[in-house]
N, C-alpha and C. Protein backbone atom coordinates (compact mmCIF):
# COMPACT_ATOMS: atom_id res chain seq x y z
N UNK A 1 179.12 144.73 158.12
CA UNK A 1 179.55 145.26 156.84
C UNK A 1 178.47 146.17 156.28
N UNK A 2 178.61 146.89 155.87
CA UNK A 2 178.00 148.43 155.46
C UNK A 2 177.42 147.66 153.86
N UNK A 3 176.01 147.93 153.92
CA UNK A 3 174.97 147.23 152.49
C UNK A 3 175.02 148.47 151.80
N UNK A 4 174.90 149.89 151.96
CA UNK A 4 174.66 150.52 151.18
C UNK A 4 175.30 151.91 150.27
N UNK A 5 175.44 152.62 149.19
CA UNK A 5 176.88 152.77 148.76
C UNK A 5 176.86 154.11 149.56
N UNK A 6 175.98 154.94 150.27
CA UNK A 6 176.52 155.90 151.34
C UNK A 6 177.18 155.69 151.86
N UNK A 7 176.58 154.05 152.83
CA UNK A 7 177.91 153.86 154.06
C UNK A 7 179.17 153.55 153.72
N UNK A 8 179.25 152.81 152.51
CA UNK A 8 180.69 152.74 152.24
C UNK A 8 181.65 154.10 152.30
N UNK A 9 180.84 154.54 151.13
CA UNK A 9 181.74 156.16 151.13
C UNK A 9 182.06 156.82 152.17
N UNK A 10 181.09 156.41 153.30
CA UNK A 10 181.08 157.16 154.78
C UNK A 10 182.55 156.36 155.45
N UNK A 11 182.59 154.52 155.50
CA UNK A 11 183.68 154.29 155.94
C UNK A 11 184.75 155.02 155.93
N UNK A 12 184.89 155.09 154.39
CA UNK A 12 186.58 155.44 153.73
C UNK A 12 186.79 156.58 153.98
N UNK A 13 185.81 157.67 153.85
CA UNK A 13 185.97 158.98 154.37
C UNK A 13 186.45 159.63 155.90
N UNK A 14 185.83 158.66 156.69
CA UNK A 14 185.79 158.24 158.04
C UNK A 14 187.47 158.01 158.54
N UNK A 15 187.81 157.23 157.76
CA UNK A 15 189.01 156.50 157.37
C UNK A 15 190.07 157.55 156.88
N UNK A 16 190.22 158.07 155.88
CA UNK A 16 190.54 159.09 155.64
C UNK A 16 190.79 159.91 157.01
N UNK A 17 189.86 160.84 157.78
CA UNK A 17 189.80 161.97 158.41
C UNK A 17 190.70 161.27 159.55
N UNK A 18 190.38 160.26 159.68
CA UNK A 18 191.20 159.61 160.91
C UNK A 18 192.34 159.48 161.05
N UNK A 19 192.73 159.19 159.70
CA UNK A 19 194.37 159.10 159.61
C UNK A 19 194.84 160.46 159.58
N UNK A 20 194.11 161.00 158.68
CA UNK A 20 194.87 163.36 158.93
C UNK A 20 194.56 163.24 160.29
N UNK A 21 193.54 163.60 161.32
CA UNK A 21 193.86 163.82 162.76
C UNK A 21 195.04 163.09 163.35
N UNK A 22 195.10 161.73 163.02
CA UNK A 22 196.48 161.04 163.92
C UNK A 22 197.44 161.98 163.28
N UNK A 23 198.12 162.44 162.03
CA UNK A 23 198.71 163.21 161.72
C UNK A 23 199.01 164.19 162.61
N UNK A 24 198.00 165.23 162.45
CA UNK A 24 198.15 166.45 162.77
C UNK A 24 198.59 166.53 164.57
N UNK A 25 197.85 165.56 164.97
CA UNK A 25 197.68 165.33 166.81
C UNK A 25 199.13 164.85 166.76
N UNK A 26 200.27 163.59 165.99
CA UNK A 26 201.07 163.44 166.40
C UNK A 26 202.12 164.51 166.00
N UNK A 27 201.84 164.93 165.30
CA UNK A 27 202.85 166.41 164.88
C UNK A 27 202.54 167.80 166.03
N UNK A 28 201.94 167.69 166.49
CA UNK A 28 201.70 168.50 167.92
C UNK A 28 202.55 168.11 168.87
N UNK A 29 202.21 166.70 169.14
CA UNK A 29 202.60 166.22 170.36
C UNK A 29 204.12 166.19 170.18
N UNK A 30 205.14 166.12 169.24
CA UNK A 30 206.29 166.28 168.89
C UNK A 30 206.73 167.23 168.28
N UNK A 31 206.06 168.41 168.43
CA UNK A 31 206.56 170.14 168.29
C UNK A 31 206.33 170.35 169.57
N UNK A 32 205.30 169.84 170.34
CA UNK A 32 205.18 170.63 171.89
C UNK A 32 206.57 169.43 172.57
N UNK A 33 206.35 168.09 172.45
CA UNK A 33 207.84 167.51 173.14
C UNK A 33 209.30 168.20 172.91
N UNK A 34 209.32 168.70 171.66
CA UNK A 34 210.64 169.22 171.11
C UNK A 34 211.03 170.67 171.97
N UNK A 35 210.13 171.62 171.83
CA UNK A 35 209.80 172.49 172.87
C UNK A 35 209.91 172.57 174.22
N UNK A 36 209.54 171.28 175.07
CA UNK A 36 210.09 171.30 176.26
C UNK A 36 211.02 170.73 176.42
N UNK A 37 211.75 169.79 175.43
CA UNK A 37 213.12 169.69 175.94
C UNK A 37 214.02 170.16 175.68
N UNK A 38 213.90 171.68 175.15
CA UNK A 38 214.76 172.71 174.83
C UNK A 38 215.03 173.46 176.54
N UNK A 39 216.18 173.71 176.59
CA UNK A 39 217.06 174.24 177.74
C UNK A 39 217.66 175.92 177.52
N UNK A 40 217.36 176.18 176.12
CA UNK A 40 217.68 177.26 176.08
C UNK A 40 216.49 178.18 175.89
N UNK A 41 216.53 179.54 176.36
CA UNK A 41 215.42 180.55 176.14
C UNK A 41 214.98 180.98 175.48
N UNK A 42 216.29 181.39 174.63
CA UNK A 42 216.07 181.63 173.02
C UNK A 42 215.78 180.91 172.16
N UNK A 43 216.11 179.58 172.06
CA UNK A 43 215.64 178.56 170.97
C UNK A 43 214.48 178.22 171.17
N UNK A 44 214.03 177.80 172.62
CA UNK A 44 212.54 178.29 172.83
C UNK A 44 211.62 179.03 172.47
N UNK A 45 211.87 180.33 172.69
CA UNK A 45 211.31 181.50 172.16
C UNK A 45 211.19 181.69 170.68
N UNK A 46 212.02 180.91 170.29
CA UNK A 46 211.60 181.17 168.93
C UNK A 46 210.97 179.87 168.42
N UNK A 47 210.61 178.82 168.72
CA UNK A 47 209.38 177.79 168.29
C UNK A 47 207.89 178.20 168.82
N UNK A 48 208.37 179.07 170.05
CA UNK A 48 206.78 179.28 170.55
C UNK A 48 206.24 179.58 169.56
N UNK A 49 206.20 180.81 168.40
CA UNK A 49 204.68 181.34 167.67
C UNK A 49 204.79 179.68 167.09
N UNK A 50 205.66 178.99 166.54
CA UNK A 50 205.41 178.19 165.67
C UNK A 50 204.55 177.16 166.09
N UNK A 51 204.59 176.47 167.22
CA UNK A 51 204.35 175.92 168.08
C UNK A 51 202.82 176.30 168.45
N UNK A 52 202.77 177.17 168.73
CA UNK A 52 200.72 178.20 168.89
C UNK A 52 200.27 178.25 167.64
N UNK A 53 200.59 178.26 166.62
CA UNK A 53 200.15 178.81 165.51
C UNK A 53 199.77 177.24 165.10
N UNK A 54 200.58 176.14 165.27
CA UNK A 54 200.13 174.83 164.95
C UNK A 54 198.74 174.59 165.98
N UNK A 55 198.91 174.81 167.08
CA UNK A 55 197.73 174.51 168.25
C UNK A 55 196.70 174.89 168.12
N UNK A 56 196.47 176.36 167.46
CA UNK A 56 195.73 177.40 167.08
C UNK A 56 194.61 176.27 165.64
N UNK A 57 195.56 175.85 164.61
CA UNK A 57 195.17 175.07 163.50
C UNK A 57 194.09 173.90 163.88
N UNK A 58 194.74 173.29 165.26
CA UNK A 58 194.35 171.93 165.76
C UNK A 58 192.68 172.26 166.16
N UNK A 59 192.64 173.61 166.26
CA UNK A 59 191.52 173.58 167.20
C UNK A 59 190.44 174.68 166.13
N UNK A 60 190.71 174.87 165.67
CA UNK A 60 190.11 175.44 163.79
C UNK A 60 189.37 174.08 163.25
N UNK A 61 190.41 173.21 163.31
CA UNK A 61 189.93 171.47 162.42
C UNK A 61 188.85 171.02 163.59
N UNK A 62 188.94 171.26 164.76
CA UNK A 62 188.24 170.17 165.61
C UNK A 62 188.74 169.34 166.30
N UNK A 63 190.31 169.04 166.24
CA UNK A 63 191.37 168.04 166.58
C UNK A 63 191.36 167.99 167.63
N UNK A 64 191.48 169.64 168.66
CA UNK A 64 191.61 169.00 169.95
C UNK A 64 190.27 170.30 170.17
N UNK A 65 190.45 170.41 171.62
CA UNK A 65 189.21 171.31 172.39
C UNK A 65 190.16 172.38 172.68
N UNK A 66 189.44 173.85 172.47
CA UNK A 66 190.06 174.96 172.30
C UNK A 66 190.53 175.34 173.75
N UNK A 67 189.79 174.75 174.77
CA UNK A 67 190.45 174.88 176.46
C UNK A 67 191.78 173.98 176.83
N UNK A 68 191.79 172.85 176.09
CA UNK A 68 192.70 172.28 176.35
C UNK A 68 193.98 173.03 175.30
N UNK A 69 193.66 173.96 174.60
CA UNK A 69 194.89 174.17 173.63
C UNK A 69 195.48 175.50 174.19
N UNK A 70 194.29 176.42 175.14
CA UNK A 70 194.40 177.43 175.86
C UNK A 70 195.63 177.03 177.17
N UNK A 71 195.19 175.88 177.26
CA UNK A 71 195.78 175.15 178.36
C UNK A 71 197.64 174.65 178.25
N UNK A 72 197.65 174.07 177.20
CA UNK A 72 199.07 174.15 176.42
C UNK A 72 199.68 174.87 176.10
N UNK A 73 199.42 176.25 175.72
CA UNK A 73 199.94 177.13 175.30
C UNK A 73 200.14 178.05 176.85
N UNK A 74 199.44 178.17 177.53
CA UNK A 74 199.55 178.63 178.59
C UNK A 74 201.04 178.13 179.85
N UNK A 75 201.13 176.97 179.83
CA UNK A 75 202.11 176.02 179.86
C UNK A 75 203.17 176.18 179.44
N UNK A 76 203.44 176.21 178.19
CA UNK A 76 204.73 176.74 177.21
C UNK A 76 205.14 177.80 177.49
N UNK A 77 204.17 179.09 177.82
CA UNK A 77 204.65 180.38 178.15
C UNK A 77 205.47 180.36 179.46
N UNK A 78 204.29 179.94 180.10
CA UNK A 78 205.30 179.44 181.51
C UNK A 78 206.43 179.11 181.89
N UNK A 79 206.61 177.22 181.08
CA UNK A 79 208.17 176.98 180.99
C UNK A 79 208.85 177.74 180.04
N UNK A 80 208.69 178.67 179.37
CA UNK A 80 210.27 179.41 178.83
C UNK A 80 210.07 180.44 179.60
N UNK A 81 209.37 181.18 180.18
CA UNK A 81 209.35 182.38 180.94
C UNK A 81 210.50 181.63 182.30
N UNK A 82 209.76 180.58 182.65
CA UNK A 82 211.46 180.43 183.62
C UNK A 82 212.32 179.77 183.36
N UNK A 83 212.62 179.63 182.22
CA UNK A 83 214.09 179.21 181.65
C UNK A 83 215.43 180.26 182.05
């Protein structure tokens, strides 16, 4: 247990940031799921910017690593390019 009133503040803050990243990371992971289980080209095509522009955010905050978001997005282009 944390004695002094930094660390407390540090917990909750801690606490805090943790719960916005699970946020933001699970709202990714279910704009990029929604995205690939689209079958059409066009409805595709049109979540992609939305879809990058969220990934783009993730990796501004620190959320994820900017290679791995290079990496996802790279991916996405892919599967609707051969849709």
């Amino acid at each position: 247990m944390a004695n002094h009133k930094s660390a407390k503040k540090r917990i909750r803050a801690n606490n805090s940031k943790r719960l916005a990243n699970r946020y933001f990371a699970r709202t990714m992971r279910n704009a990029l799921k929604d995205i690939r289980l689209t079958s059409e080209k066009n409805t595709a095509a049109e979540k992609l910017p939305k879809v990058t522009s969220l990934i783009d955010k993730l990796v501004k905050r620190g959320i994820i690593h900017k290679n791995k978001a290079a990496n996802l997005k790279s991916g996405l282009a892919i599967k609707i390019n051969n849709l």
